[in-house]
C-alpha atoms as a PDB file:
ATOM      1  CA  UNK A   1       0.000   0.000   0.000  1.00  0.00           C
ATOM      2  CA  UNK A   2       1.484   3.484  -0.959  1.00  0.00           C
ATOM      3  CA  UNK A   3       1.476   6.286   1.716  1.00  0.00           C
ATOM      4  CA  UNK A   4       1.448   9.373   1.337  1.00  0.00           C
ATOM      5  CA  UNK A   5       1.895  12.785   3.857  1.00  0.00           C
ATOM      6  CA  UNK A   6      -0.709  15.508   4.254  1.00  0.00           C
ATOM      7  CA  UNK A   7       1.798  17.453   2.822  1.00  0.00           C
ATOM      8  CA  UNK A   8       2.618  15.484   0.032  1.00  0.00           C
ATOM      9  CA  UNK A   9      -1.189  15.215  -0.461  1.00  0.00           C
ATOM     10  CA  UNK A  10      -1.867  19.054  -0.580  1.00  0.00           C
ATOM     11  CA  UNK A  11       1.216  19.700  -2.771  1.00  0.00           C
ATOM     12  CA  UNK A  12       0.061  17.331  -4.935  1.00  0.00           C
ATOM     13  CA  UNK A  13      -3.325  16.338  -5.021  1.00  0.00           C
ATOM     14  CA  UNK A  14      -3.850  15.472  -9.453  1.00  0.00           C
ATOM     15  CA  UNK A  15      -0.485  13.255  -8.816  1.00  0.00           C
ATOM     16  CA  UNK A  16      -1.564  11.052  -5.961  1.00  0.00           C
ATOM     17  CA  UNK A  17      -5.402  10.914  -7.867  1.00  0.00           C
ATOM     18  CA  UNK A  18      -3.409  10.091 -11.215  1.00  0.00           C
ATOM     19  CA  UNK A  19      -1.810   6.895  -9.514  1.00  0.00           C
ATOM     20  CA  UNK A  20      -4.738   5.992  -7.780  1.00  0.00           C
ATOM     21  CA  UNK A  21      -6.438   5.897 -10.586  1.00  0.00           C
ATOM     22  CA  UNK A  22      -3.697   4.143 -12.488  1.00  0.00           C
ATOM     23  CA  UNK A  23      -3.140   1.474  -9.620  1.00  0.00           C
ATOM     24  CA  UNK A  24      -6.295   1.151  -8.153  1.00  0.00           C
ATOM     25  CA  UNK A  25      -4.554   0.205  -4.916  1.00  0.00           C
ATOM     26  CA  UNK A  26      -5.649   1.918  -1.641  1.00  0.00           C
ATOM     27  CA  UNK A  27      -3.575   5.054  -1.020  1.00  0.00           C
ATOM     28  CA  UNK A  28      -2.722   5.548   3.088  1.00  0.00           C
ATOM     29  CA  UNK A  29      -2.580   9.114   4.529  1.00  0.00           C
ATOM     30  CA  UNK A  30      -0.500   9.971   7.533  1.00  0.00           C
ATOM     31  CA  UNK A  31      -0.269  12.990   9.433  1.00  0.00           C
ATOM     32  CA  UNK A  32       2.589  12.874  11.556  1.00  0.00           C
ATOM     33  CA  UNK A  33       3.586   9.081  10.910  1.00  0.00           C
ATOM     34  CA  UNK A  34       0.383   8.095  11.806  1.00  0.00           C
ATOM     35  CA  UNK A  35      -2.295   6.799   9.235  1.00  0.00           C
ATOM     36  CA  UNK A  36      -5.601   9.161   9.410  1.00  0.00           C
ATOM     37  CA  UNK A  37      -7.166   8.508   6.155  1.00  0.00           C
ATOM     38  CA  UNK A  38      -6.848   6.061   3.144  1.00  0.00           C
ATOM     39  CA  UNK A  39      -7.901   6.623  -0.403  1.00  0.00           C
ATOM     40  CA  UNK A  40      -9.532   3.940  -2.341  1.00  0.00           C
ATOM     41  CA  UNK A  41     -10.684   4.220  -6.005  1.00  0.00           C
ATOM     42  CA  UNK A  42     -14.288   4.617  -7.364  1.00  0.00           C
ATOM     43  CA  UNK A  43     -14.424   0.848  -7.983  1.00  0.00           C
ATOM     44  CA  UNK A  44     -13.631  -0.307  -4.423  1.00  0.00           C
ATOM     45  CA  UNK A  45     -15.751   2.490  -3.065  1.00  0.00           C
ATOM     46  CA  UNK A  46     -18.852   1.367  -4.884  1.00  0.00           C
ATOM     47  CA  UNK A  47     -18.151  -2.297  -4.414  1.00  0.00           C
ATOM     48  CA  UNK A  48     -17.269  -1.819  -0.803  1.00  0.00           C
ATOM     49  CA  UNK A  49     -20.241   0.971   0.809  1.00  0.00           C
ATOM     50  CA  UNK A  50     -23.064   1.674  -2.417  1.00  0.00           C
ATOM     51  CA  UNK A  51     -23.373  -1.500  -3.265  1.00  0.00           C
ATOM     52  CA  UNK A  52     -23.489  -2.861   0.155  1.00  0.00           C
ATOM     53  CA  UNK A  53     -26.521  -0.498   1.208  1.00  0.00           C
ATOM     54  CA  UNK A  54     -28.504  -0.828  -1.740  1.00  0.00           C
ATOM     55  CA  UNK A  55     -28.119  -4.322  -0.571  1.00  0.00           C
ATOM     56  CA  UNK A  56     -29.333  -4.047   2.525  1.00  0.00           C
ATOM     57  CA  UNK A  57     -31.859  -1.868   1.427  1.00  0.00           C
ATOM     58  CA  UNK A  58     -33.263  -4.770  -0.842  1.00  0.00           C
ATOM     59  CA  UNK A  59     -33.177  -6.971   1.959  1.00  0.00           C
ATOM     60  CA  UNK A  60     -35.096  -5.128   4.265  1.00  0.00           C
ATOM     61  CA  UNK A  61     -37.758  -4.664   1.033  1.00  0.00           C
ATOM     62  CA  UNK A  62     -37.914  -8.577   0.814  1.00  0.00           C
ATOM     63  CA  UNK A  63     -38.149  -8.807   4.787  1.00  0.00           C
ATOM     64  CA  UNK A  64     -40.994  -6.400   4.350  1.00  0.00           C
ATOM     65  CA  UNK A  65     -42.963  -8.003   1.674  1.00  0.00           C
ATOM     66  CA  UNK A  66     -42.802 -11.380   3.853  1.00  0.00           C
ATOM     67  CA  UNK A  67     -44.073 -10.262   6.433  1.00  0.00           C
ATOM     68  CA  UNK A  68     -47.374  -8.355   4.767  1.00  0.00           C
ATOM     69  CA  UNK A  69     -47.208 -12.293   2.413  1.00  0.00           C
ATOM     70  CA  UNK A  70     -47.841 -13.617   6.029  1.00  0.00           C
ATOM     71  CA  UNK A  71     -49.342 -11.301   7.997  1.00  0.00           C
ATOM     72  CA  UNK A  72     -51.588  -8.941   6.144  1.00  0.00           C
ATOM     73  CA  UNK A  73     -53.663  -5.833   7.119  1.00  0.00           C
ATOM     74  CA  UNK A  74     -57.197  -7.139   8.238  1.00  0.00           C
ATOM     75  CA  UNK A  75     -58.715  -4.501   6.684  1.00  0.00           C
ATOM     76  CA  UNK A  76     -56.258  -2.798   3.747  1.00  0.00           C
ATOM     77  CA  UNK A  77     -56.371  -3.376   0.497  1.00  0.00           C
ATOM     78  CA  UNK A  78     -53.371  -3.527  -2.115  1.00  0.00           C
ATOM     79  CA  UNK A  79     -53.423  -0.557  -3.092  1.00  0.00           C
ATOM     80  CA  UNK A  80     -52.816   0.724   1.308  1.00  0.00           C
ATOM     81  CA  UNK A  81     -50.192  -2.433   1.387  1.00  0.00           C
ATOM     82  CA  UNK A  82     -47.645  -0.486  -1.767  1.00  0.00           C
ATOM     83  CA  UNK A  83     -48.389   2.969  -0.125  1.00  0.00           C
ATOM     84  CA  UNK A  84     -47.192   1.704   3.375  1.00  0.00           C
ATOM     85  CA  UNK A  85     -43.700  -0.157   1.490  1.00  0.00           C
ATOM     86  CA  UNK A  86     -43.123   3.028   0.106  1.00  0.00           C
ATOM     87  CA  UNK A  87     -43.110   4.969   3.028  1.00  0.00           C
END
């Protein structure tokens, strides 16, 4: 993993992006010797944090839907059943 100094980041910023984007490999920050931040590209952001919530998100949906499959409003119809998934 290549490390870089806050410094070194400020100073410059389109060279450290440029390899980053060239590598793809995670990029540590230190300020004084010690690691505060890493950079990662697009690809491991998305695959790492979007991704992951949007599949969460569907599995919370699915969650939802089996539990109105098995235990439906007594008196809502359809129509009250997509207005409440939405919400």
């Amino acid at each position: 993993m290549e490390t870089v100094n806050a410094l070194q980041l400020r100073q410059s910023l389109g060279t450290v992006l440029d390899q980053l984007e060239r590598n793809g490999a995670p990029i540590m920050v230190c300020r004084r010797r010690t690691p505060v931040a890493a950079l990662v590209s697009l690809k491991d952001y998305r695959e790492r944090f979007v991704d992951r919530e949007a599949d969460e998100q569907r599995r919370e949906v699915i969650a939802r839907l089996k539990q109105i499959k098995f235990d439906p409003p007594s008196n809502g119809t359809t129509l009250d059943i997509l207005r409440d998934l939405r919400s």
